[in-house]
Protein backbone atom coordinates (compact mmCIF):
# COMPACT_ATOMS: atom_id res chain seq x y z
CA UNK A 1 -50.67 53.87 8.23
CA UNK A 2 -49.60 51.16 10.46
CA UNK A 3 -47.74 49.46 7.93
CA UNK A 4 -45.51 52.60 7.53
CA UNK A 5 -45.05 51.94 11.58
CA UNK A 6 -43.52 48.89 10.67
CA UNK A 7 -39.83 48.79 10.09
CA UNK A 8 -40.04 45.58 8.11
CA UNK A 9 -42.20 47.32 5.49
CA UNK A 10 -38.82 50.14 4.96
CA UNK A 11 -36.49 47.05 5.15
CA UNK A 12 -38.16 45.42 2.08
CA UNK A 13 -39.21 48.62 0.38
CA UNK A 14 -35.84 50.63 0.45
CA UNK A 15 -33.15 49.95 -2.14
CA UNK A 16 -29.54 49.54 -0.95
CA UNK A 17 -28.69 53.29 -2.00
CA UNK A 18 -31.58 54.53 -0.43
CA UNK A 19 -30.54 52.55 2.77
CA UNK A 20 -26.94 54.01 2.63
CA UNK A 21 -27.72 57.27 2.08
CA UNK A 22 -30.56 57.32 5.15
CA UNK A 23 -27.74 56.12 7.31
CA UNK A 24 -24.94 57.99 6.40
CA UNK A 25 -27.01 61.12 6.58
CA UNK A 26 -28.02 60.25 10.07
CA UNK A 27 -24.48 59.81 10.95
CA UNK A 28 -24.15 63.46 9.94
CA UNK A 29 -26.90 64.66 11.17
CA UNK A 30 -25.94 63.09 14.87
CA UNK A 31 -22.92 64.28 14.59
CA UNK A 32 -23.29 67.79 13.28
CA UNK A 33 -26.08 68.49 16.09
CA UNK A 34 -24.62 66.32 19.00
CA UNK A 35 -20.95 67.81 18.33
CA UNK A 36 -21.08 70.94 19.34
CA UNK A 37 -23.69 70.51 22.39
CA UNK A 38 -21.30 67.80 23.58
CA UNK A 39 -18.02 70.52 22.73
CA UNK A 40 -19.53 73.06 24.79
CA UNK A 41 -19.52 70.77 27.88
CA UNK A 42 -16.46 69.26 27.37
CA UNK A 43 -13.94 72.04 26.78
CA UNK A 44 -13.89 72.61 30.55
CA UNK A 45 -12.57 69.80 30.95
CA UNK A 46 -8.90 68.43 30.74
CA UNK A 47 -7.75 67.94 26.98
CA UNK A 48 -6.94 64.52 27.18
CA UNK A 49 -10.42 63.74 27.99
CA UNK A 50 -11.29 65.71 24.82
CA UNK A 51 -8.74 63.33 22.84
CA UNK A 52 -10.29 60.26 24.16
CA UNK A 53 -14.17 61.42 23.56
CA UNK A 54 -13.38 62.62 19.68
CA UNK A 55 -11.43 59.00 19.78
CA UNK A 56 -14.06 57.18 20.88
CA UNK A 57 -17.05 59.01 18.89
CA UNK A 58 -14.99 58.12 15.54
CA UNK A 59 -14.68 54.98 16.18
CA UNK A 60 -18.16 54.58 17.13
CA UNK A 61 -18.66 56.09 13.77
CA UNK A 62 -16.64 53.74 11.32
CA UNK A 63 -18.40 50.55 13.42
CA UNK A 64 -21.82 51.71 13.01
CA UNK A 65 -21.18 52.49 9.54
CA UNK A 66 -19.23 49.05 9.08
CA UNK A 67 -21.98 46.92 10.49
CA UNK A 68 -24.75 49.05 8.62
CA UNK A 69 -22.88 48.48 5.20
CA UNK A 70 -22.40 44.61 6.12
CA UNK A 71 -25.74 44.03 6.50
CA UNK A 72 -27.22 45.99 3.85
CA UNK A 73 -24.52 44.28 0.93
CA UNK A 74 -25.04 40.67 2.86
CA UNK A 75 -27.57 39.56 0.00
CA UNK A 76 -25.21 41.01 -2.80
CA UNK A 77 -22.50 38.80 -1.17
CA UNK A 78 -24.71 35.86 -1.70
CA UNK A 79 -25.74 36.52 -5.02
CA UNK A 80 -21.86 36.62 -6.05
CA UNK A 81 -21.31 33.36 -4.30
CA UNK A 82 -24.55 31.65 -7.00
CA UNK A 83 -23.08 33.34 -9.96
CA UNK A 84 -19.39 31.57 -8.34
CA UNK A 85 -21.26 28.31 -8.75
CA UNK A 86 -22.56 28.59 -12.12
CA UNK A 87 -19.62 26.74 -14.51
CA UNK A 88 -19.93 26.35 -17.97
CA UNK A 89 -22.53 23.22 -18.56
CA UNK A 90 -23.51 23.02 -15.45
CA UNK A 91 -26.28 26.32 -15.09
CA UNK A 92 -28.28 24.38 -12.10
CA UNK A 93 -27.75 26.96 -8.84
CA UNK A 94 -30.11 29.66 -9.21
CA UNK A 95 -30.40 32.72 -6.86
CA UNK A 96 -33.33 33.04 -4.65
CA UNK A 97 -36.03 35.26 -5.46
CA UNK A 98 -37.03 36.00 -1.88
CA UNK A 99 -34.13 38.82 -0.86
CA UNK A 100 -35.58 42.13 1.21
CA UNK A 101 -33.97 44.84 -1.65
CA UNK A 102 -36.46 44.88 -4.85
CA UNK A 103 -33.05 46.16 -6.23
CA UNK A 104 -31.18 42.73 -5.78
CA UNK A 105 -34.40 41.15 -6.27
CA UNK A 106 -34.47 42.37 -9.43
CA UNK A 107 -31.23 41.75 -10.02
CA UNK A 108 -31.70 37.94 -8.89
CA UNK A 109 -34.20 37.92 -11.31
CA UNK A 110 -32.54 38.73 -14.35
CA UNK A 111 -29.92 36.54 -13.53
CA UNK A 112 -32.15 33.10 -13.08
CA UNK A 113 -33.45 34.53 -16.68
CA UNK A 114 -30.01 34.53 -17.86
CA UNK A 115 -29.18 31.06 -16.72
CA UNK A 116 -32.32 29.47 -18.16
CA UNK A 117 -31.54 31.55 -21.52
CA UNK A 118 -28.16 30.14 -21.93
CA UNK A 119 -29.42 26.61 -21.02
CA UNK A 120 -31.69 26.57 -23.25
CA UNK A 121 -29.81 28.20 -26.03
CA UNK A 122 -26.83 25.61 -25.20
CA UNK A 123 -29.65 22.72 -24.96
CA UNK A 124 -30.94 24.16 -28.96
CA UNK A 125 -27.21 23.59 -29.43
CA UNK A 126 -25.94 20.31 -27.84
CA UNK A 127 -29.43 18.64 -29.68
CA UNK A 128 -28.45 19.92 -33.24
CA UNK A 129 -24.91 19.43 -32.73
CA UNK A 130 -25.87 15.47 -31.68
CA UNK A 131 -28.89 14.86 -34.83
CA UNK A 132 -25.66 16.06 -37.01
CA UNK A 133 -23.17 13.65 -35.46
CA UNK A 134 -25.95 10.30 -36.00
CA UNK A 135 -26.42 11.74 -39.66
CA UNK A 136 -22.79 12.02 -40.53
CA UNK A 137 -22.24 8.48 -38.27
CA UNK A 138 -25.28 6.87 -40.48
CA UNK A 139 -24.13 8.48 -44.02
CA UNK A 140 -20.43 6.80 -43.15
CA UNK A 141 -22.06 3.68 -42.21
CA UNK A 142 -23.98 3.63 -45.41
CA UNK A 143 -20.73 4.38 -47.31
CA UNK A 144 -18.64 1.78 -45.52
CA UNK A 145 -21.45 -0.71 -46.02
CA UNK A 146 -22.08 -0.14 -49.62
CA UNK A 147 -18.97 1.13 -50.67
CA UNK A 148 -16.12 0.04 -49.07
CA UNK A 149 -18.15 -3.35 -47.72
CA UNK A 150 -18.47 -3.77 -52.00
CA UNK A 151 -15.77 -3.38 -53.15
CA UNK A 152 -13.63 -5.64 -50.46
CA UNK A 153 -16.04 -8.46 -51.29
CA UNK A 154 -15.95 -7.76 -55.20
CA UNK A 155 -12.12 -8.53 -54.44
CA UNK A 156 -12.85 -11.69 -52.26
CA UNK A 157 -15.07 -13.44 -55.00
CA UNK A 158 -11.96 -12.46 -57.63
CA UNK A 159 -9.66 -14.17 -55.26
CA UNK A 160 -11.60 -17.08 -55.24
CA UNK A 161 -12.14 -17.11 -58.98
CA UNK A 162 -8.62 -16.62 -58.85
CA UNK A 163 -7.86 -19.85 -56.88
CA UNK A 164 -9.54 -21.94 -59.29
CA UNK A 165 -7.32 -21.03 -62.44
CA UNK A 166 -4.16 -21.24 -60.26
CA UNK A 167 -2.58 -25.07 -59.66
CA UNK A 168 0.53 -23.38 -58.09
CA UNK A 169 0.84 -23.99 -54.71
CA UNK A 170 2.65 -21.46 -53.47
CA UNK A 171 1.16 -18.93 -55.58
CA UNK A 172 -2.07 -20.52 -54.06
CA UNK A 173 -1.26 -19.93 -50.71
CA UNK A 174 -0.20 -16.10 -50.98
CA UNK A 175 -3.56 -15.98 -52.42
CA UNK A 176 -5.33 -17.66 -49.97
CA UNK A 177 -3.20 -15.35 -47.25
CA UNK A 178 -4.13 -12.39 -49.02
CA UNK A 179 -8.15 -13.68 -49.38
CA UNK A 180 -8.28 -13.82 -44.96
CA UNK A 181 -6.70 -10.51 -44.35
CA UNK A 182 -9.50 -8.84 -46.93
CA UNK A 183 -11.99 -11.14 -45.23
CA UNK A 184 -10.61 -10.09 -41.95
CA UNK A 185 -11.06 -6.31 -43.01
CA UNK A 186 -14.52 -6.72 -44.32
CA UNK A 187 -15.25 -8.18 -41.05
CA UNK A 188 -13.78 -5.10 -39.34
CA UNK A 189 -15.38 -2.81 -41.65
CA UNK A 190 -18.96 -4.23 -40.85
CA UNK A 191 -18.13 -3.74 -37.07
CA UNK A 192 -16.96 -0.31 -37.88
CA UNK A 193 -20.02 0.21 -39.73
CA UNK A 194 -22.42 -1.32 -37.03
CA UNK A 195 -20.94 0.47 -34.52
CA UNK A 196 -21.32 4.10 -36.05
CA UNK A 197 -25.44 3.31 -37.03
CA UNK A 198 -26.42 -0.06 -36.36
CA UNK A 199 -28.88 -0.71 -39.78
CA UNK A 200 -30.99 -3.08 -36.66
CA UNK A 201 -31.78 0.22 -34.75
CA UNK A 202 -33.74 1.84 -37.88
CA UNK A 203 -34.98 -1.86 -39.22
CA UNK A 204 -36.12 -3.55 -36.03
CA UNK A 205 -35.70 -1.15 -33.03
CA UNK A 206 -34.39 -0.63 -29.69
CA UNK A 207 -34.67 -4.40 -28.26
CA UNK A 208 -33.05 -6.05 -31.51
CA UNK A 209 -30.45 -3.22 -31.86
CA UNK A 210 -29.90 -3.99 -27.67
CA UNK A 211 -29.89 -7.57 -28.41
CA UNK A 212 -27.36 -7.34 -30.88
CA UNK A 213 -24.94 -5.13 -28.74
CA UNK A 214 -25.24 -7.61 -25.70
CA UNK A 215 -23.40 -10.65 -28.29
CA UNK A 216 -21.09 -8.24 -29.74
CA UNK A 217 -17.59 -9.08 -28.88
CA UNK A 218 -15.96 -11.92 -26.26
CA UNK A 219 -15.44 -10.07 -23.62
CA UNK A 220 -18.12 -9.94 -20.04
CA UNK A 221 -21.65 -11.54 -19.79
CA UNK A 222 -23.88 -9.51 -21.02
CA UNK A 223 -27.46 -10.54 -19.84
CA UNK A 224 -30.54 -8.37 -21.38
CA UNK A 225 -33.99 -7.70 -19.88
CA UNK A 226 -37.13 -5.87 -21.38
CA UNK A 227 -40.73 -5.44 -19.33
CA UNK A 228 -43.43 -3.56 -20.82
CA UNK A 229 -42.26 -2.54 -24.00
CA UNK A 230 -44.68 -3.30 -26.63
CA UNK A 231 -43.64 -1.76 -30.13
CA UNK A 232 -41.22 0.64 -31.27
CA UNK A 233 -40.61 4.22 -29.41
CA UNK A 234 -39.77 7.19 -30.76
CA UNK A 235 -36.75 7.48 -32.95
CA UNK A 236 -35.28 9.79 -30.77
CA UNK A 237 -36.03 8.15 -27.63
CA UNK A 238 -34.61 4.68 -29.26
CA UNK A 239 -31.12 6.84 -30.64
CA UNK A 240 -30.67 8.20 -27.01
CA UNK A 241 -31.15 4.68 -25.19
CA UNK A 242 -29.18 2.88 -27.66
CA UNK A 243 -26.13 5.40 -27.57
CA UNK A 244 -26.17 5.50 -23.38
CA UNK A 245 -26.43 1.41 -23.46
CA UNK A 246 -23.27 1.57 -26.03
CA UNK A 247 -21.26 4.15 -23.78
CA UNK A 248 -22.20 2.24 -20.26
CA UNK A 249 -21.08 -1.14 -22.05
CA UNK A 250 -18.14 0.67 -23.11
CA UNK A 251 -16.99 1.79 -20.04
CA UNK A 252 -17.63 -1.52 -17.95
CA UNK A 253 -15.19 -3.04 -20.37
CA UNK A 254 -12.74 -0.87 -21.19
CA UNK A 255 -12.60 1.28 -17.25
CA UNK A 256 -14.34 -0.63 -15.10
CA UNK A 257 -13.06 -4.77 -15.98
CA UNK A 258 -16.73 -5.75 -15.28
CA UNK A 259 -17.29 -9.46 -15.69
CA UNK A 260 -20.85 -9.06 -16.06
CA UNK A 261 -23.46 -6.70 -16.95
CA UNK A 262 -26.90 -6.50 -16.57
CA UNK A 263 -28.90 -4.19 -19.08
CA UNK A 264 -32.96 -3.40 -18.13
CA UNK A 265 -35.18 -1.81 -20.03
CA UNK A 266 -38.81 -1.23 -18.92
CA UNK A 267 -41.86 0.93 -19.92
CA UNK A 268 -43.97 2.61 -17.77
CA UNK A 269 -47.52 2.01 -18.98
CA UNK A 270 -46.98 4.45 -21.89
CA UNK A 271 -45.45 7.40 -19.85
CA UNK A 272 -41.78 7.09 -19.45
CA UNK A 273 -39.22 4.61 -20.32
CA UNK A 274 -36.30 3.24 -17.84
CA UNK A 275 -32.81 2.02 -18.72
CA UNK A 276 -30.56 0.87 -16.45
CA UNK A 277 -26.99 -1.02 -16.85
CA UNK A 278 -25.20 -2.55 -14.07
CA UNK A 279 -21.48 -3.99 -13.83
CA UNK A 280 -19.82 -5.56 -11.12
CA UNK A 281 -16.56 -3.74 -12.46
CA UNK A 282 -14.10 -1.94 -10.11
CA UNK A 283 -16.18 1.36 -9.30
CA UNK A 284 -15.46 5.02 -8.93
CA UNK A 285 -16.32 7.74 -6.54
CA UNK A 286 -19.35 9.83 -8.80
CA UNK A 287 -18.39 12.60 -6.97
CA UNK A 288 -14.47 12.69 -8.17
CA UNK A 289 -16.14 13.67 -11.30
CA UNK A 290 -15.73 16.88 -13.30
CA UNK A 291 -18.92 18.72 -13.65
CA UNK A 292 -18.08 19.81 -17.22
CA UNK A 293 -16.93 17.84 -19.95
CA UNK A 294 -13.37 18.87 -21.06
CA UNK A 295 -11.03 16.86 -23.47
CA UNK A 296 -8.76 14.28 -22.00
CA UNK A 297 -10.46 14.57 -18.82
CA UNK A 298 -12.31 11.33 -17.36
CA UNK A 299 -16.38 11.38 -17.08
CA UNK A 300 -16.78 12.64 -20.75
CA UNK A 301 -18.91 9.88 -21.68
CA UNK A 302 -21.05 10.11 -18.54
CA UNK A 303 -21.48 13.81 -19.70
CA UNK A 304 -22.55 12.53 -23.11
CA UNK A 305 -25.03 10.06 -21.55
CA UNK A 306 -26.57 12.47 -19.41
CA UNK A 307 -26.29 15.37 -22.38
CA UNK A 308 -28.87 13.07 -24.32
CA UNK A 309 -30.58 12.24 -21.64
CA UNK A 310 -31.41 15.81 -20.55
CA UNK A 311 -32.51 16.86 -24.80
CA UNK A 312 -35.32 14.48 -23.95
CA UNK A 313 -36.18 15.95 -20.69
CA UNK A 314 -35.14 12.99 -18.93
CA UNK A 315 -32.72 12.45 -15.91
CA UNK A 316 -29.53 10.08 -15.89
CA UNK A 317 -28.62 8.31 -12.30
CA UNK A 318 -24.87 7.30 -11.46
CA UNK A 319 -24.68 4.98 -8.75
CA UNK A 320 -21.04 3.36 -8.08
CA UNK A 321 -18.79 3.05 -5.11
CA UNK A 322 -15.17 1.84 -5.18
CA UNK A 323 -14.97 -2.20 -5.76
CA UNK A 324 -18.45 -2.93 -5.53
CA UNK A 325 -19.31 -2.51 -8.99
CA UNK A 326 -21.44 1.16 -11.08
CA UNK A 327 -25.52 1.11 -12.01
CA UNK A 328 -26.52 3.94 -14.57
CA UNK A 329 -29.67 4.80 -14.26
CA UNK A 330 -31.87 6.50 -17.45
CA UNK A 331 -35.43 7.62 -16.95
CA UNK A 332 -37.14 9.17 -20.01
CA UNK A 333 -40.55 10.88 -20.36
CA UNK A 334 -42.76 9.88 -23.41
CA UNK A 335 -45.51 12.46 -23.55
CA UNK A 336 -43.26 15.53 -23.89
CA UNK A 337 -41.10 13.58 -26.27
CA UNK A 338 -44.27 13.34 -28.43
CA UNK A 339 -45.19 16.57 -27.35
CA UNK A 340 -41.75 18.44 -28.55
C-alpha cells in the first residue's frame, strides 16, 4: 500500500494521456466546485474586483495547465531531438531506455529496434555491395591481364620480328616509336590491372601485397613495418587492410603532399589485427568532415575505409590536425571474423 503513497510510483506508472486527463479534470473539478463558493462571496463586492478575480483565476488556469503539459511532453521533446540526430549512415544516437512514461518507453524502444534493424540491414548491404565490387575489380584484372596484357605483347614480339626484316631506317624508327608507346601501354595496363586486384594479395598475402604498394610509384617514402604476424589472415580481413592501406596512401599523395609515410601492421597474439598509416602531409580538421558519404563531397574515402572496417566489426581511428601531418588508425577483431 505504501507504494501507492508514493507519488513516484504514479509518475512512472501513468501514461502521458492518463496524466493529461487527471489534470485537466482536476482543473475542472477546482473550478466547477470552487467557482461558485468563491461567486457567492464575491458578488457583494465592487465589479471590478470581480473582473480582476475571473482575470486572475484564468490565467492561473492556462499556467498550471502550460507547465503541467511541459513537463509531461519534456521526454517526447527529447526523443524528437535523437531521431533529429539519426542521418542516413550514421544510426549511432540511440534514445534512452530509462524515461518515467512506459508509453515513451515503449516508444524509445521500438525506435533503438528500428535503428539497429536498418543498420544491420544497410551493413547486409554495404558487405554484398563491396564482395561484388572486388569480384567485378578481380574478373577485370584477370581480363586486362590475360586479354588485353596478350594481345599488346603478341603485337610487341610482331614489332620486333618486324624490325628484323626491315633495313629502312626510317621505316625502322616509326616502328621502333610505335613498339614504346605499346610497351608504354602494357606497362599501364599491368598497373591498371594491379591496382584493381593485385594477383600478390591472393598468391602471397597481406605483407607482400603491402610490400609491393609501398615501391609502387616515385612519389613519398614509403617505409613498411610488420610485428607479430605469422601466416596469412583471413581473406577478408587481408581485402579490408589492403584496400584502407591503398586509400590512406592515396590520400597522403594526392590531398595531403605527404613526403613520407609510415605503414604498421601488427597482430595481437591471435585476437585482433592493427593497421595504422601515418603522413607528415598538410592535415585536416576530422571534424570538418561530413558524417555521410555523398558524391563530390570530401571524406568519401575515409567513409569507405571505415565502411570496411565496421563489416568486420572493427573500428577505424582518424587522427590529423592542420600542418602537422594525419595517422589512420584500423583495429580488427579475429575471432568474430572466424566466427561470422
Amino acid at each position: 500500500m505504501s507504494r501507492y503513497m508514493n507519488p513516484g510510483f504514479w509518475h512512472r506508472n501513468l501514461t502521458t494521456f492518463q496524466k493529461l486527463v487527471i489534470a485537466n479534470s482536476a482543473i475542472i473539478i477546482v473550478g466547477a466546485v470552487g467557482g461558485p463558493l468563491i461567486t457567492l462571496e464575491v458578488t457583494r463586492a465592487l465589479l471590478p474586483v470581480l473582473l480582476i478575480f475571473l482575470l486572475g483565476g484564468l490565467i492561473t488556469i492556462l499556467v498550471v495547465n502550460f507547465l503541467i503539459l511541459r513537463v509531461a511532453f519534456r521526454p517526447l521533446r527529447e526523443l524528437e531531438s535523437t531521431m533529429a540526430a539519426v542521418q542516413p549512415g550514421v544510426n549511432e544516437p540511440r534514445a534512452r531506455a530509462d524515461f518515467a512514461d512506459p508509453d515513451v518507453r515503449r516508444l524509445a524502444s521500438l525506435f533503438n529496434s528500428m535503428l539497429d534493424r536498418l543498420e544491420e540491414e544497410r551493413l547486409q548491404v554495404a558487405e554484398r555491395v563491396m564482395q561484388a565490387q572486388e569480384r567485378e575489380r578481380q574478373r577485370v584484372a584477370r581480363e586486362l591481364h590475360d586479354q588485353t596484357g596478350q594481345t599488346l605483347t603478341h603485337e610487341i614480339i610482331s614489332l620486333d620480328l618486324l624490325l628484323e626484316r626491315t633495313a629502312d631506317s626510317e621505316a625502322r624508327q616509326q616502328i621502333e616509336a610505335v613498339k614504346r608507346t605499346l610497351e608504354q601501354t602494357l606497362e599501364e595496363v599491368h598497373r591498371m590491372a594491379q591496382d584493381l586486384r593485385p594477383s600478390v594479395l591472393d598468391d602471397l598475402g597481406l605483407v607482400p601485397a603491402l610490400r609491393t604498394l609501398a615501391r609502387q610509384g616515385a612519389g613519398p617514402e614509403v617505409r613498411l613495418q610488420v610485428e607479430g604476424l605469422h601466416g596469412r589472415l583471413p581473406l577478408p580481413i587481408e581485402t579490408a587492410l589492403y584496400r584502407i592501406a591503398q586509400e590512406a596512401l592515396i590520400n597522403a599523395v594526392k590531398y595531403a603532399r605527404a613526403a613520407h609515410i609510415d605503414i604498421r601492421l601488427e597482430a595481437h597474439d591471435g585476437t585482433g589485427v592493427r593497421l595504422s598509416v601515418r603522413d607528415d602531409g598538410v592535415g585536416f580538421d576530422p571534424r570538418r568532415l561530413p558524417a555521410t558519404a555523398e558524391p563530390g563531397r570530401a571524406g568519401l574515402g575515409l567513409f569507405g575505409m571505415r565502411e570496411r572496417a565496421t563489416l568486420l566489426h572493427g573500428t577505424l581511428e582518424v587522427h590529423s590536425q592542420p600542418a602537422k601531418g594525419t595517422e589512420i588508425i584500423v583495429q580488427l577483431p579475429l575471432e568474430e571474423t572466424h566466427a561470422a
